[in-house]
N, C-alpha and C. Protein backbone atom coordinates (compact mmCIF):
# COMPACT_ATOMS: atom_id res chain seq x y z
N UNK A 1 19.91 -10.27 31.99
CA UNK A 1 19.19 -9.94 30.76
C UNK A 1 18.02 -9.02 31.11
N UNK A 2 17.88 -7.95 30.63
CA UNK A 2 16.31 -7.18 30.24
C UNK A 2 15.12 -8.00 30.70
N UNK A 3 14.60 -7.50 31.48
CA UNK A 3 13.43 -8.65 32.24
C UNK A 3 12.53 -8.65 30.69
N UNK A 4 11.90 -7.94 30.07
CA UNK A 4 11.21 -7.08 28.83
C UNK A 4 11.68 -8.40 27.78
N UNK A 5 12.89 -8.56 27.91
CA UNK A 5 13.22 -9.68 26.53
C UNK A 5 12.96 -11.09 27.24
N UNK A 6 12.77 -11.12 28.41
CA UNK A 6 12.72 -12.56 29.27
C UNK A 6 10.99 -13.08 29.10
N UNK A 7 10.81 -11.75 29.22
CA UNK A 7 9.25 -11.89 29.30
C UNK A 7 8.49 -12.39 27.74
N UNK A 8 9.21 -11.53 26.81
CA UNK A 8 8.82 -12.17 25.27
C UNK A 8 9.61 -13.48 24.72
N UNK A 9 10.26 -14.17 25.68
CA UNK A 9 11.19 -15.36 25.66
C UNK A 9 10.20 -15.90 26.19
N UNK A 10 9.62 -15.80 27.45
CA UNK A 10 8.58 -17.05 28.26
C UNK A 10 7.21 -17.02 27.72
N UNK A 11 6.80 -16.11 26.93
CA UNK A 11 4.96 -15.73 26.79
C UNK A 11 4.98 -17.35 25.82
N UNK A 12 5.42 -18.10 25.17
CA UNK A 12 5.02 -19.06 23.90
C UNK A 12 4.67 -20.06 24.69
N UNK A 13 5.62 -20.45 26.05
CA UNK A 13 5.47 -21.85 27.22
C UNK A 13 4.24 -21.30 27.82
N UNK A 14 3.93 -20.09 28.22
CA UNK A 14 2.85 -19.44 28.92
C UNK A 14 2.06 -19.66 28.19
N UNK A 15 1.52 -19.12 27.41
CA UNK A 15 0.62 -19.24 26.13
C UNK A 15 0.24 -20.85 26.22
N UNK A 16 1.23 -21.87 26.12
CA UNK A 16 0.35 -22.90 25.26
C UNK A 16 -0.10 -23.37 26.83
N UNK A 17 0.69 -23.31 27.76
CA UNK A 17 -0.08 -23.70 29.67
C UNK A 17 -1.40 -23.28 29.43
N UNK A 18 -1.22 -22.12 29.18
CA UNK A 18 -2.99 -21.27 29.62
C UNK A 18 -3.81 -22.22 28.88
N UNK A 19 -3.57 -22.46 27.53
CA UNK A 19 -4.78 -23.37 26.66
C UNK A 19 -4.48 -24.77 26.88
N UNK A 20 -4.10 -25.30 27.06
CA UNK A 20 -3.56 -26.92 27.43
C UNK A 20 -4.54 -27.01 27.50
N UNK A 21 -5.81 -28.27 26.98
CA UNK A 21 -6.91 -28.97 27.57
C UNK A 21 -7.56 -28.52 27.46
N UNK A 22 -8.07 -27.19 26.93
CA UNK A 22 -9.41 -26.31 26.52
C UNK A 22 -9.57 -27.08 24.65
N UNK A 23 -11.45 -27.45 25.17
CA UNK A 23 -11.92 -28.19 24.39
C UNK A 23 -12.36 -26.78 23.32
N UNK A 24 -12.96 -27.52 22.25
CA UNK A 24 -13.45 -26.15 21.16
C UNK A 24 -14.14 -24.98 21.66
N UNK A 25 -15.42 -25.87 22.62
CA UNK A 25 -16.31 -24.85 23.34
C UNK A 25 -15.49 -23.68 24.26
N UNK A 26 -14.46 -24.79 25.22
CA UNK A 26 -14.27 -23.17 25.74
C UNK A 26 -12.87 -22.55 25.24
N UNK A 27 -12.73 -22.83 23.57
CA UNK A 27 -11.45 -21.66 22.94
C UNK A 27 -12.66 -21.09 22.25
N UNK A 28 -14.22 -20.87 22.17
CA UNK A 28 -14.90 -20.38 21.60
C UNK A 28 -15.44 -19.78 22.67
N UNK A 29 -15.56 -19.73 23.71
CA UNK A 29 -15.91 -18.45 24.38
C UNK A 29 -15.39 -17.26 25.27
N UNK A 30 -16.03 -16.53 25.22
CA UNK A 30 -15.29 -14.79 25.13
C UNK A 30 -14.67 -14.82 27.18
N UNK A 31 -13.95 -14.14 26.44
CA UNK A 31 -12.79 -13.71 27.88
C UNK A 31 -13.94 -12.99 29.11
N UNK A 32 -14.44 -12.05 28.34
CA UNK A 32 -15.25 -10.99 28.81
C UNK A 32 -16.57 -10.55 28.21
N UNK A 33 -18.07 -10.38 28.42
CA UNK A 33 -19.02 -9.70 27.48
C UNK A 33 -18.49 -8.83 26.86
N UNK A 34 -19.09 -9.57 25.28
CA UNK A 34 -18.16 -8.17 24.37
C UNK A 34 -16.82 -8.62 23.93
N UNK A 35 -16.19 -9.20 24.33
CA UNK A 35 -15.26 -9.09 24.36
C UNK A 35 -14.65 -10.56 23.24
N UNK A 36 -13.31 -10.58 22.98
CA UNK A 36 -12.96 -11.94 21.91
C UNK A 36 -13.29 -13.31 22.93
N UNK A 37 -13.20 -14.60 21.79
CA UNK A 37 -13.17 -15.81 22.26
C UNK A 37 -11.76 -16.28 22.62
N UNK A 38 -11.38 -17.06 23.35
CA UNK A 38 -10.18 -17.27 23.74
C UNK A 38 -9.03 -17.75 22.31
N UNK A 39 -9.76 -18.58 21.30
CA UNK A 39 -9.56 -18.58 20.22
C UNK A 39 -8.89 -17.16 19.15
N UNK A 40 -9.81 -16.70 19.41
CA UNK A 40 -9.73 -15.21 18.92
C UNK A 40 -8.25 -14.51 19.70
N UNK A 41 -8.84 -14.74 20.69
CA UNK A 41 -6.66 -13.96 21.43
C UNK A 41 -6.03 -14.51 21.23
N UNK A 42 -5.83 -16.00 21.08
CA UNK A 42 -4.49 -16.52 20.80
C UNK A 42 -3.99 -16.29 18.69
N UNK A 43 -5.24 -16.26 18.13
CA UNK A 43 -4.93 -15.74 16.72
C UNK A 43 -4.58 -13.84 16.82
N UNK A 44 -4.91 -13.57 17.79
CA UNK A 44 -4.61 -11.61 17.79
C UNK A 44 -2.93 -12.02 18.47
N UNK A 45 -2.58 -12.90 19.09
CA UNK A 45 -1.16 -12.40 19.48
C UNK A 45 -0.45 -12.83 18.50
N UNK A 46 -0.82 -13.93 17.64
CA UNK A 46 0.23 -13.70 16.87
C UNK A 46 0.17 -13.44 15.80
N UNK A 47 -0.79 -12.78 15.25
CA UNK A 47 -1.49 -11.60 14.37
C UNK A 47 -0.40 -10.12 14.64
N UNK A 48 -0.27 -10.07 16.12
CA UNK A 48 0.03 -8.95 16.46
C UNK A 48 1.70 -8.60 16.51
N UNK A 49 1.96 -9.82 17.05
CA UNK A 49 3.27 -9.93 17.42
C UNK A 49 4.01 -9.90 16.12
N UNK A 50 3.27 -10.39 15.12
CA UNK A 50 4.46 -10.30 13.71
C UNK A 50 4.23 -9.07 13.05
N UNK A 51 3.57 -8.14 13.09
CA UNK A 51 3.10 -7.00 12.55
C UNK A 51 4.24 -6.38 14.03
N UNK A 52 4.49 -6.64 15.06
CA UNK A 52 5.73 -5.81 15.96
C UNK A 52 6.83 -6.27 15.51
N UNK A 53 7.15 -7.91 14.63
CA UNK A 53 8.20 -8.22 14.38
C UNK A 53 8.50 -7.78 13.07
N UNK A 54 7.99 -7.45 12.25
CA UNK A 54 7.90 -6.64 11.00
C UNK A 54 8.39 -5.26 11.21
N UNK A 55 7.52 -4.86 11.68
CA UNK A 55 7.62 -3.04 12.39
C UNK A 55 9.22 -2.86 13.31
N UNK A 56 10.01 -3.86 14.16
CA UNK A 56 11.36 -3.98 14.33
C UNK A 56 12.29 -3.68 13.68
N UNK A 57 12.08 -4.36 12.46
CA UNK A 57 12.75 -4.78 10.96
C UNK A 57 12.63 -3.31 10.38
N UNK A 58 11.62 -2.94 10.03
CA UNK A 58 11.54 -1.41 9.34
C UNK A 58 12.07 -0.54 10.23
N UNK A 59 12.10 -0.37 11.51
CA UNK A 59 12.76 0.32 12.27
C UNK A 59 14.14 0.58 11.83
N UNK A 60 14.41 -1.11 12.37
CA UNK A 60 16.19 -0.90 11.96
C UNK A 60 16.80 -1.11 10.81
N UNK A 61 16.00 -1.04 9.83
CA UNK A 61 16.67 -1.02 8.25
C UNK A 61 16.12 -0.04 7.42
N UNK A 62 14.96 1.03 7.74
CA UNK A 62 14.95 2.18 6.88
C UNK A 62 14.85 3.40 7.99
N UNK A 63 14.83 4.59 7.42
CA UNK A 63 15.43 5.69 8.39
C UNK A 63 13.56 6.16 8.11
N UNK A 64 13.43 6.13 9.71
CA UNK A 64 12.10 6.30 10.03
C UNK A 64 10.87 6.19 9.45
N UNK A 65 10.56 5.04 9.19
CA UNK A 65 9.59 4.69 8.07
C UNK A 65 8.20 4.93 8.83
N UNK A 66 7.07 4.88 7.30
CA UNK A 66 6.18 4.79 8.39
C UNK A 66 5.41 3.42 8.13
N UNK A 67 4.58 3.08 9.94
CA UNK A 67 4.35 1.79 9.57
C UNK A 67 2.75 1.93 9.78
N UNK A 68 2.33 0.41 9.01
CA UNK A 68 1.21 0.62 8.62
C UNK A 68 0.24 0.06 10.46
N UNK A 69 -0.93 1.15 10.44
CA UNK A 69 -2.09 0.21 11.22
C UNK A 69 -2.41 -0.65 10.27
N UNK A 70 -3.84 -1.28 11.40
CA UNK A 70 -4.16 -1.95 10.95
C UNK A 70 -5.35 -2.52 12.00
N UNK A 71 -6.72 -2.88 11.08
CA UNK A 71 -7.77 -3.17 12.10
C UNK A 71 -8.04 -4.32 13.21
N UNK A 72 -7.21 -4.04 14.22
CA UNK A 72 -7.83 -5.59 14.66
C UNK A 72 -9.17 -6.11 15.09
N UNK A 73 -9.73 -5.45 15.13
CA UNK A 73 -10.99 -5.93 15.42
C UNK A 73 -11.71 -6.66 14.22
N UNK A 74 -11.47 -6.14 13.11
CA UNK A 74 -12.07 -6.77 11.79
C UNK A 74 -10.98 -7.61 11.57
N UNK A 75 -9.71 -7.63 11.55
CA UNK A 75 -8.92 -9.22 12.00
C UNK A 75 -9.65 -10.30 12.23
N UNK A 76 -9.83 -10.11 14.09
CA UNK A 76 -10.39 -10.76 14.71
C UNK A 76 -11.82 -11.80 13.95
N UNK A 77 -12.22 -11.09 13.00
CA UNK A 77 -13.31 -11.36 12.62
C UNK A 77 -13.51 -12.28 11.22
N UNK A 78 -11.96 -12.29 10.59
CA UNK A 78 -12.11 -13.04 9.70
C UNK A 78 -12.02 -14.70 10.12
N UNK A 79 -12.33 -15.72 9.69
CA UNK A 79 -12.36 -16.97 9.89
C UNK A 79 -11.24 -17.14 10.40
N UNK A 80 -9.81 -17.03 10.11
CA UNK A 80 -8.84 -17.74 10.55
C UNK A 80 -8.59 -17.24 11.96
N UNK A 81 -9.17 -16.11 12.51
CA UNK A 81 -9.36 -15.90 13.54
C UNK A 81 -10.19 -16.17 14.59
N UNK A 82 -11.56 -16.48 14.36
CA UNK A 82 -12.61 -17.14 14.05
C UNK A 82 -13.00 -18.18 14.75
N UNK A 83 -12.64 -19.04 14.20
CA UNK A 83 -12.88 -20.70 13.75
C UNK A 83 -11.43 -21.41 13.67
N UNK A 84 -10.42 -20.75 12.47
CA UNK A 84 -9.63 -21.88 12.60
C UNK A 84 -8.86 -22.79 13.96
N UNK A 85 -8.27 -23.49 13.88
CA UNK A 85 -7.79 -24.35 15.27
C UNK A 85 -5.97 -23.42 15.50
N UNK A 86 -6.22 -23.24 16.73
CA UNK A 86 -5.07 -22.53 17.79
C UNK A 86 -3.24 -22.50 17.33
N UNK A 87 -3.20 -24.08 16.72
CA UNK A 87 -2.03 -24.56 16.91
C UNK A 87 -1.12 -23.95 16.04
N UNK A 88 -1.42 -23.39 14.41
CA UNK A 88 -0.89 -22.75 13.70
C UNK A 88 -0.47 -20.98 14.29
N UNK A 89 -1.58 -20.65 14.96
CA UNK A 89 -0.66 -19.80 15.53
C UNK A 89 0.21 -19.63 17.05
N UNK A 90 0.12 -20.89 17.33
CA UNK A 90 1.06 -21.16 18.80
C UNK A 90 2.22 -21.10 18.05
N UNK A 91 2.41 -21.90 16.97
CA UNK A 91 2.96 -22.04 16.19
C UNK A 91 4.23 -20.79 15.76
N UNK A 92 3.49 -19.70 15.10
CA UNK A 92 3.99 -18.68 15.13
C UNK A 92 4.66 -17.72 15.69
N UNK A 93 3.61 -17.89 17.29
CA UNK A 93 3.98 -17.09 18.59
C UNK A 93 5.84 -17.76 19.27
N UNK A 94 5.42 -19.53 19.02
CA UNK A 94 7.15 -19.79 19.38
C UNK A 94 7.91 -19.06 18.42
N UNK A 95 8.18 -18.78 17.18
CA UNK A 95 9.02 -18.92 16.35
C UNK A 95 9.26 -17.30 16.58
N UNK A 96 7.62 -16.54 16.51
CA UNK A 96 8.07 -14.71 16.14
C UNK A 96 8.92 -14.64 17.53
N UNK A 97 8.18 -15.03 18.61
CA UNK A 97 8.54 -14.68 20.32
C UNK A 97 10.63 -14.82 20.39
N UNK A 98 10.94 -15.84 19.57
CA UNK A 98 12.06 -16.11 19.50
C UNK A 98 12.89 -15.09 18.72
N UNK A 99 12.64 -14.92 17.34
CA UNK A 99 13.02 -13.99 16.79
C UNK A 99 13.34 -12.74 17.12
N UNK A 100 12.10 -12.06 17.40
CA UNK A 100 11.77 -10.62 18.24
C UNK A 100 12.45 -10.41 19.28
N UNK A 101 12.81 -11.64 20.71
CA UNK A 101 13.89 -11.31 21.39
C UNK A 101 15.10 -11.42 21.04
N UNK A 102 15.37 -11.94 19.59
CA UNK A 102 17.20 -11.98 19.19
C UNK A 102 17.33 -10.80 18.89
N UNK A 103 16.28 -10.13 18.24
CA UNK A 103 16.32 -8.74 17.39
C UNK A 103 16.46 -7.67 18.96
N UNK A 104 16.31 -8.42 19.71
CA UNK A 104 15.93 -7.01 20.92
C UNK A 104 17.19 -7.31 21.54
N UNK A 105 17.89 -8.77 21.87
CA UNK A 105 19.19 -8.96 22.58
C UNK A 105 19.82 -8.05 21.83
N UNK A 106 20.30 -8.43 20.80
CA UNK A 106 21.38 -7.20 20.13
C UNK A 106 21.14 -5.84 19.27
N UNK A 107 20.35 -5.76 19.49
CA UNK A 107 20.08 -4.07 19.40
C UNK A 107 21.08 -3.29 20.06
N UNK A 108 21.65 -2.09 19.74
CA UNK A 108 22.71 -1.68 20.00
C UNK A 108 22.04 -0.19 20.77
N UNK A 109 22.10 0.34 21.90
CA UNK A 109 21.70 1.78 22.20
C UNK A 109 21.50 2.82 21.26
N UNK A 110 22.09 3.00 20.25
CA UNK A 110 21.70 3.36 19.14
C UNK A 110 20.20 3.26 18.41
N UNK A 111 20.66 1.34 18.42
CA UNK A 111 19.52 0.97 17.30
C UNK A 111 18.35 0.96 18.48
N UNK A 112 18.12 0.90 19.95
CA UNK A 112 17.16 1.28 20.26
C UNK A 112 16.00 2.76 20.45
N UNK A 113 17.19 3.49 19.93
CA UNK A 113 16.50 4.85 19.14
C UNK A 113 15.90 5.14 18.36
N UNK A 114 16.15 4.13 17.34
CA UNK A 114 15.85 4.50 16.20
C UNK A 114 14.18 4.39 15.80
N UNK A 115 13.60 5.28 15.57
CA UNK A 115 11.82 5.60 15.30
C UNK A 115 11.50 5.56 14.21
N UNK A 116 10.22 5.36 14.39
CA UNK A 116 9.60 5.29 13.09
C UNK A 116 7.97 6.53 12.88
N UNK A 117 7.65 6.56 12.50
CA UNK A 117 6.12 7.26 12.69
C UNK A 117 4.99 6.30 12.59
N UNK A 118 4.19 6.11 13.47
CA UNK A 118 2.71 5.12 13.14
C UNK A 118 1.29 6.24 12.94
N UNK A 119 0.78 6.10 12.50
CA UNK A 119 -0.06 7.27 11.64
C UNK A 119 -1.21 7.56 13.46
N UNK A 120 -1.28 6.49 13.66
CA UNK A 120 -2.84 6.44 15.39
C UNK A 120 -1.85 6.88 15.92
N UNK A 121 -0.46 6.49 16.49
CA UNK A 121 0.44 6.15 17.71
C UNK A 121 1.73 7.33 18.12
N UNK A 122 1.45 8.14 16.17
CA UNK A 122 2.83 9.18 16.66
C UNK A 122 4.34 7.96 16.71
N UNK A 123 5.11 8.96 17.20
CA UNK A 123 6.72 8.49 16.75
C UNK A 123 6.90 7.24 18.03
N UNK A 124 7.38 6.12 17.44
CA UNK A 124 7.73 4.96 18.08
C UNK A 124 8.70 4.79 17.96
N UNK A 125 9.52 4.07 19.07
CA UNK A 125 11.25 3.61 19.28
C UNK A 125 11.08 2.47 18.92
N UNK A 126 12.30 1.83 18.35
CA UNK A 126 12.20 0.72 18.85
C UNK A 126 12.36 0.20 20.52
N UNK A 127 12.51 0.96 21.01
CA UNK A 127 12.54 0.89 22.81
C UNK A 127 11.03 0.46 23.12
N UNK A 128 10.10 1.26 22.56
CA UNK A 128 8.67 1.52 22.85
C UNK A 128 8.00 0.21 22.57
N UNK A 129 8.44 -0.22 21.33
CA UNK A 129 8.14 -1.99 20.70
C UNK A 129 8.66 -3.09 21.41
N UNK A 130 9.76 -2.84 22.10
CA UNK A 130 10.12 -3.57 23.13
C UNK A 130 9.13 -3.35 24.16
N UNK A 131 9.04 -2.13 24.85
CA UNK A 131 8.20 -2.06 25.96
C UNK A 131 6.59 -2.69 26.06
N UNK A 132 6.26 -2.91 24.82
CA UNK A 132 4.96 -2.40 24.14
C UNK A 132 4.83 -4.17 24.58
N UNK A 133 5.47 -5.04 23.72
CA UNK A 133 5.20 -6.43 23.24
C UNK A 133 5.71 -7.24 24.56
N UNK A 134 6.85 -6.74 25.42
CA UNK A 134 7.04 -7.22 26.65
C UNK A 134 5.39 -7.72 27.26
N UNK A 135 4.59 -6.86 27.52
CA UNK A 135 3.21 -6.49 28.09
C UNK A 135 2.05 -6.59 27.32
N UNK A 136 2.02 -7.14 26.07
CA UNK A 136 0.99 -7.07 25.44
C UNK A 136 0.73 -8.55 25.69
N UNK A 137 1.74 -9.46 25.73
CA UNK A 137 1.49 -10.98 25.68
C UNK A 137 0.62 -11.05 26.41
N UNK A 138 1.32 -10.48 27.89
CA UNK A 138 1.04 -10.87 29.26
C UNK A 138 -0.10 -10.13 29.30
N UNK A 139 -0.87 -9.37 28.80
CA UNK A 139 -2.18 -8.93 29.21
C UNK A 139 -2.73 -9.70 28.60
N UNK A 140 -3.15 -10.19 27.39
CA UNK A 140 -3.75 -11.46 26.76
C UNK A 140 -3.60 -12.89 27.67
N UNK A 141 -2.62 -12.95 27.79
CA UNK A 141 -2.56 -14.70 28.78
C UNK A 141 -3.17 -14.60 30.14
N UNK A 142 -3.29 -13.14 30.89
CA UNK A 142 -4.27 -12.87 32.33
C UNK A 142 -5.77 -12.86 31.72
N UNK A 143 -5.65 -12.64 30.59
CA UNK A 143 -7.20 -12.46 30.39
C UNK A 143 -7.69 -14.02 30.31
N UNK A 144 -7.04 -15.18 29.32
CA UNK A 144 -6.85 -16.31 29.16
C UNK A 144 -6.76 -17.29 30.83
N UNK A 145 -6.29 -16.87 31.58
CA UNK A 145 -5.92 -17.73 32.84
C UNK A 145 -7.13 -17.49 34.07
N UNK A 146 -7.64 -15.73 33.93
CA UNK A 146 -8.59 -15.52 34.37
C UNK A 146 -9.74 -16.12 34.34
N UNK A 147 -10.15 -16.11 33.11
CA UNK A 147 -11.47 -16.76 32.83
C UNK A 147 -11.38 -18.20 33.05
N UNK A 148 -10.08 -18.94 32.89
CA UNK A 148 -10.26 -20.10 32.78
C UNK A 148 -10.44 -20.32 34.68
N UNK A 149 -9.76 -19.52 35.58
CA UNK A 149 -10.09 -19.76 36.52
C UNK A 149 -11.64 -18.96 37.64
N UNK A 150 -12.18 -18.30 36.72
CA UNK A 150 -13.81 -18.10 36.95
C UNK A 150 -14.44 -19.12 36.38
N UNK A 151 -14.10 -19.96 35.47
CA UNK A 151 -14.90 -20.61 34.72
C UNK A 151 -14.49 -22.26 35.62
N UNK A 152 -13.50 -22.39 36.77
CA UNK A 152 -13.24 -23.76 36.68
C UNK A 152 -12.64 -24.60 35.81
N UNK A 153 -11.95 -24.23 34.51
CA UNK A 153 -11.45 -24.76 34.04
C UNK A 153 -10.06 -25.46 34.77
């Protein structure tokens, strides 16, 4: 199998390891100065990941659509990103993470051609959304495992 689809198959078991046992305080503090609360990344991946599992879908069912941005940083910033508690979007991350690699197993060479336009990003494959979300997990969960291991957690 595509290491790329293995990798968006394992990020949901990864994901909930990294937070296992992190009390409120430390899913409320930041990865990095500046930077989100650990809280805050686990609501951006799967904030993010369904806006890639969406953007899949328009790929392969309209002829080059365009797809929408969108701010994450002011995301990040509304309450449910915030404040609310983790589990609703672990939640999500199993279910999209699952989805998104069925949609990527059978994609046909074809349908991994097929583009769309993103208004910031220029013309995207669906190849590129594969490539893209393979690596986006996994930079979020190093940031997550990092700190927890500067911090002693």
């Amino acid at each position: 199998m595509d290491p790329r689809i293995s990798a968006i198959e394992a990020l949901p078991a990864q994901l909930r390891a990294a937070v296992d046992g992190l009390t409120d305080a430390q899913l409320d503090t930041c990865y990095r100065d500046g930077g989100w609360t650990v809280r805050q990344v686990v609501h951006h991946i799967a904030d993010s990941h369904l806006n890639a599992f969406v953007r899949a879908k328009l790929i392969l069912t309209e002829d080059h659509p365009t797809l929408k941005p969108y701010d994450q940083d002011r995301w990040a910033l509304l309450s449910d990103a915030k404040s609310f508690p983790i589990q609703s979007s672990l939640a999500i991350i199993d279910g999209v993470q699952a989805r998104l690699a069925e949609i990527f197993k059978h994609a046909s060479p074809e349908d991994r051609k097929r583009t769309a336009h993103h208004p910031e990003d220029g013309e995207l494959s669906l190849e590129d959304l594969l490539t893209k979300y393979a690596t986006h997990g996994e930079g979020h969960l190093k940031q997550i495992t990092d700190l927890r291991g500067r911090m002693g957690w």
